[in-house]
N, C-alpha and C. Protein backbone atom coordinates (compact mmCIF):
# COMPACT_ATOMS: atom_id res chain seq x y z
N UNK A 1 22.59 10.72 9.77
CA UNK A 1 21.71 11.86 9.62
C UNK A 1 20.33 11.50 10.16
N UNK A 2 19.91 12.72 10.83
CA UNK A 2 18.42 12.31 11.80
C UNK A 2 17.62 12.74 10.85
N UNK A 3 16.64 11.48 9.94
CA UNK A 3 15.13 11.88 9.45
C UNK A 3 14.07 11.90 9.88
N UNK A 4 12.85 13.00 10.19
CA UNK A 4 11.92 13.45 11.09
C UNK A 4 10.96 12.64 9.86
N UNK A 5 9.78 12.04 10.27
CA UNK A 5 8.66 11.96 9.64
C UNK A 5 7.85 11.18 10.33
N UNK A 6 6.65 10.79 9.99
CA UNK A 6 5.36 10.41 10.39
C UNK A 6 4.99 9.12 9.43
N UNK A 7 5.00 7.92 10.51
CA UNK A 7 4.64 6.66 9.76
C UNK A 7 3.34 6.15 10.54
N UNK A 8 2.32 5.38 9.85
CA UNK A 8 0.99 5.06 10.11
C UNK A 8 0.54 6.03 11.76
N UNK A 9 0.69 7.48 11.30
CA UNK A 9 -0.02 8.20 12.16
C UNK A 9 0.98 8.37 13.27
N UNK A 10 2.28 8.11 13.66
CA UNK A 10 3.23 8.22 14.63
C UNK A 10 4.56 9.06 14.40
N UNK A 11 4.94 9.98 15.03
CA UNK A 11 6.59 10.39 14.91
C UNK A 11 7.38 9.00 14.59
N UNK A 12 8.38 9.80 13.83
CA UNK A 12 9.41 9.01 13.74
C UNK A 12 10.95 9.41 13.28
N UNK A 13 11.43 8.97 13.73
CA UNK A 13 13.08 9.79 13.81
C UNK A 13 13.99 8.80 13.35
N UNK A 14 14.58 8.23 12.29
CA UNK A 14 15.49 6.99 12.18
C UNK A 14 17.12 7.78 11.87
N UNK A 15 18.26 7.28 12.03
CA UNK A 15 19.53 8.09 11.50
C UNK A 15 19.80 7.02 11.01
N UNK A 16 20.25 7.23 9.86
CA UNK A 16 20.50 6.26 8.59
C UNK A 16 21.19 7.16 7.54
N UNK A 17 21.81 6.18 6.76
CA UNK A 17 22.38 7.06 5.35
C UNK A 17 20.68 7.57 4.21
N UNK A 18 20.72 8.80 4.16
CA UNK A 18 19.76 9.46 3.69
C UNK A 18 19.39 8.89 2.43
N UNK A 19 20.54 8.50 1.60
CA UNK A 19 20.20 7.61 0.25
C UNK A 19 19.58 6.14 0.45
N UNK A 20 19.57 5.44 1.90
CA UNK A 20 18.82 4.08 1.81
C UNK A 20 17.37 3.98 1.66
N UNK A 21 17.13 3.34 0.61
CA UNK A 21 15.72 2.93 0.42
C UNK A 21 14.38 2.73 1.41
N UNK A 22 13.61 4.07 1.46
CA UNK A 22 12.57 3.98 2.43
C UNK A 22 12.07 2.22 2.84
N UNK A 23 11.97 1.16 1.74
CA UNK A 23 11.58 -0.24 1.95
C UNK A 23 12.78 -0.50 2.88
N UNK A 24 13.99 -0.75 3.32
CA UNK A 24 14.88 -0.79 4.41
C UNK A 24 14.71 -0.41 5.57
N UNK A 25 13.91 1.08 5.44
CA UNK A 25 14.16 1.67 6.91
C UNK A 25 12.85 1.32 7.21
N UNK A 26 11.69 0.89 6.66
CA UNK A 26 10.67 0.62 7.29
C UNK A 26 10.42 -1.21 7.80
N UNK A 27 11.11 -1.47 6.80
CA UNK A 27 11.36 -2.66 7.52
C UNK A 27 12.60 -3.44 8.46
N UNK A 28 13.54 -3.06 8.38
CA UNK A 28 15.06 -2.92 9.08
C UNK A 28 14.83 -2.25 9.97
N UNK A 29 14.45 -0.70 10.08
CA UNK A 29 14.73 0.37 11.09
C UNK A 29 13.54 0.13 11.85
N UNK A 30 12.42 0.09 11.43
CA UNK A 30 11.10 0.16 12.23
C UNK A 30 10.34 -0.68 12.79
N UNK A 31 10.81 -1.93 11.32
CA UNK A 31 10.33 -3.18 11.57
C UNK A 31 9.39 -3.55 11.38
N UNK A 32 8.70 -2.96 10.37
CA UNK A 32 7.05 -3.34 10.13
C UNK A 32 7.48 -3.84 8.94
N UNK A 33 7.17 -5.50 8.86
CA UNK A 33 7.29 -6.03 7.94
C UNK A 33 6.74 -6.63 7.01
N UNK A 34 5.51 -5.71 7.06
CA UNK A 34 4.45 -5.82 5.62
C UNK A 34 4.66 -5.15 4.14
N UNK A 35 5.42 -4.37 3.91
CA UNK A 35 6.11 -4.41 2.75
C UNK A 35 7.42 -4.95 2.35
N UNK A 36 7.23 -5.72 1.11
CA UNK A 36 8.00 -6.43 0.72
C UNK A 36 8.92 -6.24 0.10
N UNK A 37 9.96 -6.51 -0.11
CA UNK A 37 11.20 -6.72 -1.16
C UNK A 37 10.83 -7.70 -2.18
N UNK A 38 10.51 -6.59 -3.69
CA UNK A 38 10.16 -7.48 -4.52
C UNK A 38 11.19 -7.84 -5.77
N UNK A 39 11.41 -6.48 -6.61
CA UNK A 39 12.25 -6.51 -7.98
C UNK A 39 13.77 -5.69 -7.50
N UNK A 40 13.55 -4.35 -6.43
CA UNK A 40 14.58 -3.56 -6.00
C UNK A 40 14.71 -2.93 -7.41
N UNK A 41 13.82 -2.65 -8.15
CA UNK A 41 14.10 -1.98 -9.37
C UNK A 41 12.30 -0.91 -9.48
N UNK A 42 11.91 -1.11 -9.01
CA UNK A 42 10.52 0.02 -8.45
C UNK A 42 9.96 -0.64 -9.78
N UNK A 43 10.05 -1.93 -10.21
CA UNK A 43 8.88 -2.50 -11.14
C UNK A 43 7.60 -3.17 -10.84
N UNK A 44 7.99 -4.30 -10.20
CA UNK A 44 6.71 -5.45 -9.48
C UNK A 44 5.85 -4.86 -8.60
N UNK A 45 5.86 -3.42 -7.77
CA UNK A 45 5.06 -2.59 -7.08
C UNK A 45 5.00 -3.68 -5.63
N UNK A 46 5.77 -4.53 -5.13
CA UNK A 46 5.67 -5.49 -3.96
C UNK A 46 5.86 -4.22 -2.86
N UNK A 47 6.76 -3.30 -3.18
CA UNK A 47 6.90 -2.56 -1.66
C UNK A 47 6.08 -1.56 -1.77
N UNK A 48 5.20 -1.43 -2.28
CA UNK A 48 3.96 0.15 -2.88
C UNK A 48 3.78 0.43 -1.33
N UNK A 49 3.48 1.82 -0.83
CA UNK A 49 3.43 2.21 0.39
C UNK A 49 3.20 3.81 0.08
N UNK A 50 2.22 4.45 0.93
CA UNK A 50 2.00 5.42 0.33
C UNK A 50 2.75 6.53 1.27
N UNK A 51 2.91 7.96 0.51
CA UNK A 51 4.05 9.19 1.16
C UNK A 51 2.73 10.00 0.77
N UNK A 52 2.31 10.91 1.80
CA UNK A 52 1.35 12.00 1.52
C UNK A 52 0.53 11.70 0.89
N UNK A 53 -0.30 10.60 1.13
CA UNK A 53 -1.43 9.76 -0.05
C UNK A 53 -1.19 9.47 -1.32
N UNK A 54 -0.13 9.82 -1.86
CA UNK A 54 0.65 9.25 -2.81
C UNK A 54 1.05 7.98 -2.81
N UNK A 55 0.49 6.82 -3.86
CA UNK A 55 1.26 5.82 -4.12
C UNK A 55 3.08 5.69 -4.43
N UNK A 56 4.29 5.05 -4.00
CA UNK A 56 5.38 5.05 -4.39
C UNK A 56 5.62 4.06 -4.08
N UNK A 57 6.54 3.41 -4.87
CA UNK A 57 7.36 2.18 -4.51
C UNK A 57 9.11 2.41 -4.04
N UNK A 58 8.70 1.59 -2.67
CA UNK A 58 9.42 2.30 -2.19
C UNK A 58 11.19 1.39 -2.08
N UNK A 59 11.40 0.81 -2.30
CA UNK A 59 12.48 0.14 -3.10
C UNK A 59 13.34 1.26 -3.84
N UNK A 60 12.95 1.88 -4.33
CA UNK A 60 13.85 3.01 -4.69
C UNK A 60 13.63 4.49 -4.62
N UNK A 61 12.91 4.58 -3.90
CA UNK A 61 12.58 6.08 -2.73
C UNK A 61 13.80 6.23 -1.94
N UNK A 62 14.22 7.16 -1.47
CA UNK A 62 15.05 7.42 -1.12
C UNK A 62 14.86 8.12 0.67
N UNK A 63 15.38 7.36 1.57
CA UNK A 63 14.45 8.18 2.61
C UNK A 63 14.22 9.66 3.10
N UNK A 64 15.59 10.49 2.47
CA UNK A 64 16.07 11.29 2.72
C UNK A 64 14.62 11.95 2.33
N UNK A 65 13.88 11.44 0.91
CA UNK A 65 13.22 12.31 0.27
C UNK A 65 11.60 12.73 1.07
N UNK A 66 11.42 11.19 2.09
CA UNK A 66 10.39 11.47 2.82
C UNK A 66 10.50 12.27 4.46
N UNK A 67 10.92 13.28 4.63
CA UNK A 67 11.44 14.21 5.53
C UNK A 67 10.40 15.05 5.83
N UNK A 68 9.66 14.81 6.74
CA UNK A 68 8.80 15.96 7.20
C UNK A 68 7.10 15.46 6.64
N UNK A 69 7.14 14.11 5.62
CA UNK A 69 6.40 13.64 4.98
C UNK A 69 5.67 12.34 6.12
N UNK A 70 4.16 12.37 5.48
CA UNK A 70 3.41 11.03 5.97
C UNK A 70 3.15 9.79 5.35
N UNK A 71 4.32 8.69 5.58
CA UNK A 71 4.12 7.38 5.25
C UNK A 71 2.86 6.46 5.49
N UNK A 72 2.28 5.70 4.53
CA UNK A 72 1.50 4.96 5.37
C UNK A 72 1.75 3.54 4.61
N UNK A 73 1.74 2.52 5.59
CA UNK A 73 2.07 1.10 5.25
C UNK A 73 0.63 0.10 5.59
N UNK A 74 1.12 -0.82 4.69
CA UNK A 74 -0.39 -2.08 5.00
C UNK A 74 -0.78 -1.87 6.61
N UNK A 75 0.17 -1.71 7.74
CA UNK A 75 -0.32 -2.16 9.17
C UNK A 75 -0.90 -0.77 9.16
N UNK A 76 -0.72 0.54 8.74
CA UNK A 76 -1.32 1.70 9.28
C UNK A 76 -2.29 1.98 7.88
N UNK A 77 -2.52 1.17 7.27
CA UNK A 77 -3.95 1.38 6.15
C UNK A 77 -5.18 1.39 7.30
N UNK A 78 -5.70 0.44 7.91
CA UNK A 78 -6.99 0.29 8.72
C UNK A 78 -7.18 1.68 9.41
N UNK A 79 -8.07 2.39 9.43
CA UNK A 79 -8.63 3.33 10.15
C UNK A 79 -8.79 3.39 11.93
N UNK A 80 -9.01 2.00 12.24
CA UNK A 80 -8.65 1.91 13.57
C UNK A 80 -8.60 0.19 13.82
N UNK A 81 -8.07 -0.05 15.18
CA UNK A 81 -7.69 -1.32 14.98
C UNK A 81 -8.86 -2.51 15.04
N UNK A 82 -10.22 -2.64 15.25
CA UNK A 82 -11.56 -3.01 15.08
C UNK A 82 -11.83 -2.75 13.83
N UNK A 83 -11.75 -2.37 12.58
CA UNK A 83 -12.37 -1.97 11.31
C UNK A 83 -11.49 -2.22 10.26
N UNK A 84 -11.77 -3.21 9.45
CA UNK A 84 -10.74 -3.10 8.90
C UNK A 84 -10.73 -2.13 6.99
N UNK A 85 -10.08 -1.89 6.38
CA UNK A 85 -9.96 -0.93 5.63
C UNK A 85 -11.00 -1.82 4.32
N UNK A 86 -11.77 -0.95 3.62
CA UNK A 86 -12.04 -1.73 2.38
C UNK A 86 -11.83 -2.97 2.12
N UNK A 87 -9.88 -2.09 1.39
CA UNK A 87 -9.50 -3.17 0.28
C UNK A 87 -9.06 -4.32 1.09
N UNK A 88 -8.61 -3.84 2.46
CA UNK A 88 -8.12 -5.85 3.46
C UNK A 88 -9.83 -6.16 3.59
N UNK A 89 -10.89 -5.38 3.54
CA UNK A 89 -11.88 -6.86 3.58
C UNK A 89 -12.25 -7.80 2.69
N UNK A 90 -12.01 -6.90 1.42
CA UNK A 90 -12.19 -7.79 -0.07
C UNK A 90 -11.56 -8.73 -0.49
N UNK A 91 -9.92 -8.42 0.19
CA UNK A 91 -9.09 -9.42 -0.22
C UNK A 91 -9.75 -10.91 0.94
N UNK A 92 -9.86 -10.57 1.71
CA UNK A 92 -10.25 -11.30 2.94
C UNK A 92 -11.54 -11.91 1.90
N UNK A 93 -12.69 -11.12 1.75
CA UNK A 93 -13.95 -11.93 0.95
C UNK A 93 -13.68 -12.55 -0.25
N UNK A 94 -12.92 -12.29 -0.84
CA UNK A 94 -12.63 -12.68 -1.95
C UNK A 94 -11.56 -14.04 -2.59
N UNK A 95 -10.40 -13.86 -1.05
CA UNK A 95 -9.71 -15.21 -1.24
C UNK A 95 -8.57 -14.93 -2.02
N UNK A 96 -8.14 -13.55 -2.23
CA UNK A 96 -7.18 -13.16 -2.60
C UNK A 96 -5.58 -13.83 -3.30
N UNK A 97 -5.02 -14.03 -2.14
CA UNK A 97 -3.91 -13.97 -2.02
C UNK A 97 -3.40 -15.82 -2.56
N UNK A 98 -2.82 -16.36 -3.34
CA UNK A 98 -2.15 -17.32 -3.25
C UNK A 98 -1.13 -17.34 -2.87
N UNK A 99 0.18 -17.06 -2.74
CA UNK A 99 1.43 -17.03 -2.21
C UNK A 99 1.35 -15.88 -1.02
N UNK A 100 0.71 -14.53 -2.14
CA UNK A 100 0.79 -13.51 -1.12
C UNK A 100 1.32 -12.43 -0.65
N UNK A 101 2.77 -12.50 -1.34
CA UNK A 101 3.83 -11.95 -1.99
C UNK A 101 3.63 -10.40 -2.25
N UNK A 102 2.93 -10.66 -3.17
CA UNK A 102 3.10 -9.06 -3.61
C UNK A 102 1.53 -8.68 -3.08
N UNK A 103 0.81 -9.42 -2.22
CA UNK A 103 -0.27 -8.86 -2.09
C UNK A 103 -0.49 -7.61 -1.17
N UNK A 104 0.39 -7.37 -0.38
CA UNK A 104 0.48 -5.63 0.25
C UNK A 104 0.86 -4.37 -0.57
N UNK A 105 1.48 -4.87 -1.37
CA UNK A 105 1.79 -3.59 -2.79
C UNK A 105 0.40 -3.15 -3.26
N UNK A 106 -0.31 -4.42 -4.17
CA UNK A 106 -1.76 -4.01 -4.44
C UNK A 106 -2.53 -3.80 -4.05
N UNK A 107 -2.53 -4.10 -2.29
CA UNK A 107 -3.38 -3.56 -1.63
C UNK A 107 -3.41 -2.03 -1.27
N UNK A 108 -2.02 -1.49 -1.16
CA UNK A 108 -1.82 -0.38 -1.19
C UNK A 108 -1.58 0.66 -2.38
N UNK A 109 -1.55 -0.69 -3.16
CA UNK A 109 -2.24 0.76 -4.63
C UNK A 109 -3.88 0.65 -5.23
N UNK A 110 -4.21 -0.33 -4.42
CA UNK A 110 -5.71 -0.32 -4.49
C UNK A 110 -6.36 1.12 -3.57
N UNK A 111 -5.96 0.45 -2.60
CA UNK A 111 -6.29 2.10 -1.52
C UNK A 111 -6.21 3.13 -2.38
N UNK A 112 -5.16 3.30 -3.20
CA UNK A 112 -5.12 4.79 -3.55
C UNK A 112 -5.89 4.89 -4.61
N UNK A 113 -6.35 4.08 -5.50
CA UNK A 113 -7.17 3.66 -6.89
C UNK A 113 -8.73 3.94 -6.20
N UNK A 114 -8.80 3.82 -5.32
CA UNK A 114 -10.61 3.58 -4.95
C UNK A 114 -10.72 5.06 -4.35
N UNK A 115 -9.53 5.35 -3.96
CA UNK A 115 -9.74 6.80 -3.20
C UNK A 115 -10.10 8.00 -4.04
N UNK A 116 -9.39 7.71 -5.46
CA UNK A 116 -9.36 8.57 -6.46
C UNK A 116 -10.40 8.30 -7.45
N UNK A 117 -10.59 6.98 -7.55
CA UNK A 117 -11.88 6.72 -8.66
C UNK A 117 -12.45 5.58 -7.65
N UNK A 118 -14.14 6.29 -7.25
CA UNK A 118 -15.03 5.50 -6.22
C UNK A 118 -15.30 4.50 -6.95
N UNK A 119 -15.35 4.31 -8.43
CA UNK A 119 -16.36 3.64 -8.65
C UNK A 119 -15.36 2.59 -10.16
N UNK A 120 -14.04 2.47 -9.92
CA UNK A 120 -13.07 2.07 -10.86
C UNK A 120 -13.69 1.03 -11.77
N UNK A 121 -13.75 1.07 -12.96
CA UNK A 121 -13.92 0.18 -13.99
C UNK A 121 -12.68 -0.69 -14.25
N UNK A 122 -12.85 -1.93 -14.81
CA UNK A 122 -11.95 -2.46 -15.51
C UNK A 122 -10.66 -1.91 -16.03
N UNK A 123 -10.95 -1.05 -16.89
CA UNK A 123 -10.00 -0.33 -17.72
C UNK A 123 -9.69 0.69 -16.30
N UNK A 124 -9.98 0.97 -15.29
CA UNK A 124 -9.56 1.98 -14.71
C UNK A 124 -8.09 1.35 -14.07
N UNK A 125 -8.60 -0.03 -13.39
CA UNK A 125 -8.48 -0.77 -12.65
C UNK A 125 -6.38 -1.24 -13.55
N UNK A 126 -6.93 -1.62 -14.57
CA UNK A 126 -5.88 -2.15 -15.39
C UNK A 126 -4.77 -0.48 -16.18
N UNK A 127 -5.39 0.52 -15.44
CA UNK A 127 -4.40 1.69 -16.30
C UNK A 127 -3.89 2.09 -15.33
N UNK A 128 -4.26 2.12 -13.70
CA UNK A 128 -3.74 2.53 -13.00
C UNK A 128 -3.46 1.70 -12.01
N UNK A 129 -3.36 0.67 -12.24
CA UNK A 129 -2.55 -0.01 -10.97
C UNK A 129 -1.60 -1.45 -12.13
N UNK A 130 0.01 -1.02 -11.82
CA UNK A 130 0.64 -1.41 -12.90
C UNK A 130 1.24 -2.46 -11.71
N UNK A 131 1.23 -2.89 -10.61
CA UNK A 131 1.99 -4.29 -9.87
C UNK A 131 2.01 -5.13 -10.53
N UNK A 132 3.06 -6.31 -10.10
CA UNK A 132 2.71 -7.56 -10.53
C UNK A 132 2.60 -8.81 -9.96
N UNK A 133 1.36 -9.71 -10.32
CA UNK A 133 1.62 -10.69 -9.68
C UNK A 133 1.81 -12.09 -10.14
N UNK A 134 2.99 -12.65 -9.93
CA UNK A 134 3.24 -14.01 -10.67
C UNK A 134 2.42 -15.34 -10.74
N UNK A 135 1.87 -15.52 -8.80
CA UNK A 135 0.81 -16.49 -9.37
C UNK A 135 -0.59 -16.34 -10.38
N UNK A 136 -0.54 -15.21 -10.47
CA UNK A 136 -2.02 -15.23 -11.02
C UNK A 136 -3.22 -14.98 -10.94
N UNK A 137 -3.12 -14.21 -9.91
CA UNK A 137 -4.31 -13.95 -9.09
C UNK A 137 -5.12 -13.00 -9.29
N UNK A 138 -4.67 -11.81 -10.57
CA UNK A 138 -5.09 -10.58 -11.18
C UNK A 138 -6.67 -10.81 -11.50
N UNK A 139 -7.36 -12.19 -11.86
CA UNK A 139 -8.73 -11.94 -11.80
C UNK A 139 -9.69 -11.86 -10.56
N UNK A 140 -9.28 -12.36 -8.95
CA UNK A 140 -9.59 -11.84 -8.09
C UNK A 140 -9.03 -10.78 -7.25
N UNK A 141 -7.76 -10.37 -7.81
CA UNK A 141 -7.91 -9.09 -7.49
C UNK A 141 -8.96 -8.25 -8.16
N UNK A 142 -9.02 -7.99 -9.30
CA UNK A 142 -10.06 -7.12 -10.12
C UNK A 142 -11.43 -7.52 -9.13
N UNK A 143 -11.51 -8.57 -9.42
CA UNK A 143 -12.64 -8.39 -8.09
C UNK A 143 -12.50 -7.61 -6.49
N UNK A 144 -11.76 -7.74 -6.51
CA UNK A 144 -11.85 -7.65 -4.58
C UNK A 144 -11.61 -5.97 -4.75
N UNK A 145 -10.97 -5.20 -5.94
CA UNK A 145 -11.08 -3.84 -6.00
C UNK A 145 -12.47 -3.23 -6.16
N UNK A 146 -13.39 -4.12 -6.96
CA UNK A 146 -14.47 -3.69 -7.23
C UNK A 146 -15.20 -4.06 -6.05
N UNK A 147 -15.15 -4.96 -5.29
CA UNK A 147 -15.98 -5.11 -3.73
C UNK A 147 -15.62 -4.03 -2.67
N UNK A 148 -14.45 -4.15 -3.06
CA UNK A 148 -13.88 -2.87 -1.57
C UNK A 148 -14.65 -1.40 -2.10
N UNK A 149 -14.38 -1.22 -3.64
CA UNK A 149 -15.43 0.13 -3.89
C UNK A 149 -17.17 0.09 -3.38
N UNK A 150 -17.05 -0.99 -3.48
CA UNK A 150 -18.86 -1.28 -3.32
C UNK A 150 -19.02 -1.03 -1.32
N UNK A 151 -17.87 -1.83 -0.76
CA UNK A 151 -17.61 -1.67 0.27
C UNK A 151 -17.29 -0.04 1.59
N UNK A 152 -17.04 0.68 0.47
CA UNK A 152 -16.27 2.03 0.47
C UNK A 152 -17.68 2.76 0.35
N UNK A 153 -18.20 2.77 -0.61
CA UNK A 153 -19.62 3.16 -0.87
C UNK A 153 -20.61 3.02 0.17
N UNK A 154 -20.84 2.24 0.67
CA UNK A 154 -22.12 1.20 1.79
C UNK A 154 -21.36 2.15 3.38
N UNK A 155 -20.30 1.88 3.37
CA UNK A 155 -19.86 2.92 4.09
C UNK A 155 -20.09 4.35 4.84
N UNK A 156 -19.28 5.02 3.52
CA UNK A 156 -19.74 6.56 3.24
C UNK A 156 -21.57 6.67 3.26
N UNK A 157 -21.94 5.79 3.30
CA UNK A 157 -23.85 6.04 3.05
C UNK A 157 -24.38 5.88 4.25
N UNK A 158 -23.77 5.34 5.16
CA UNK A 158 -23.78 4.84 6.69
C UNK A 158 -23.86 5.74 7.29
N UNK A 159 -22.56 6.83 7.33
CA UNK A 159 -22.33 7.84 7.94
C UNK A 159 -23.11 8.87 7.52
């Protein structure tokens, strides 16, 4: 079956069984292999990738369901290819990532966290972004969300 949709700003047409997991066809079919295979149970948030600015994990999305819909993945987060997005500069300033693993999930539910609350608190930070990460790294992430807002801000004030 032919599915029509739009990934980081491009047509896209894959024929696949409609029930396989959007995390498959974007990485199998398309080949962009910045989201990860984490739990395959839509818990650990490793494959987070957003459908219509919507956060989903996509491990158990179904592709059929994104039809006519706009995907966007870690490589099509950046606004253009010179600039890079917020939350990849914070992680970048901040030193982010130890393994690294699940660090494109949170980056992409950070995106959607800063988009919706400019200015995320702690408690914002910890109610709405439920990933997980095993090494440990949840106290510079909390940072690097709160830099990319600060970052996001300095921005928007630019223009």
């Amino acid at each position: 079956m032919n599915i029509n949709f739009t990934i980081n700003g491009k047509a896209a047409t894959v024929n696949v069984d409609p029930l396989m997991p959007l995390l498959w066809v974007v990485r199998d079919e398309l080949g962009l292999k910045g989201t990860k295979y984490g739990c395959g149970k839509a818990l650990c948030g490793a494959c987070t990738l957003h459908v219509d600015g919507n956060a989903f994990r996509s491990c158990s999305l179904p592709v059929q369901s994104i039809a006519g819909k706009n995907v966007t993945t870690l490589e099509g987060l950046s606004e253009s290819e010179t600039t890079l997005h917020p939350i990849q500069q914070a992680w970048i300033d901040e030193c982010v990532p130890q393994c690294g693993y699940c660090q494109p999930g949170f980056m992409m539910a950070a995106a959607k966290l800063i988009k919706e609350i400019p200015h995320p608190t702690d408690e914002d930070i910890k109610t709405n972004i439920s990933n997980i990460c095993r090494c440990g790294t949840h106290p510079r992430i909390m940072k690097a969300i709160k830099r990319a807002a600060e970052i996001q801000a300095q921005r928007t004030s630019n223009t």
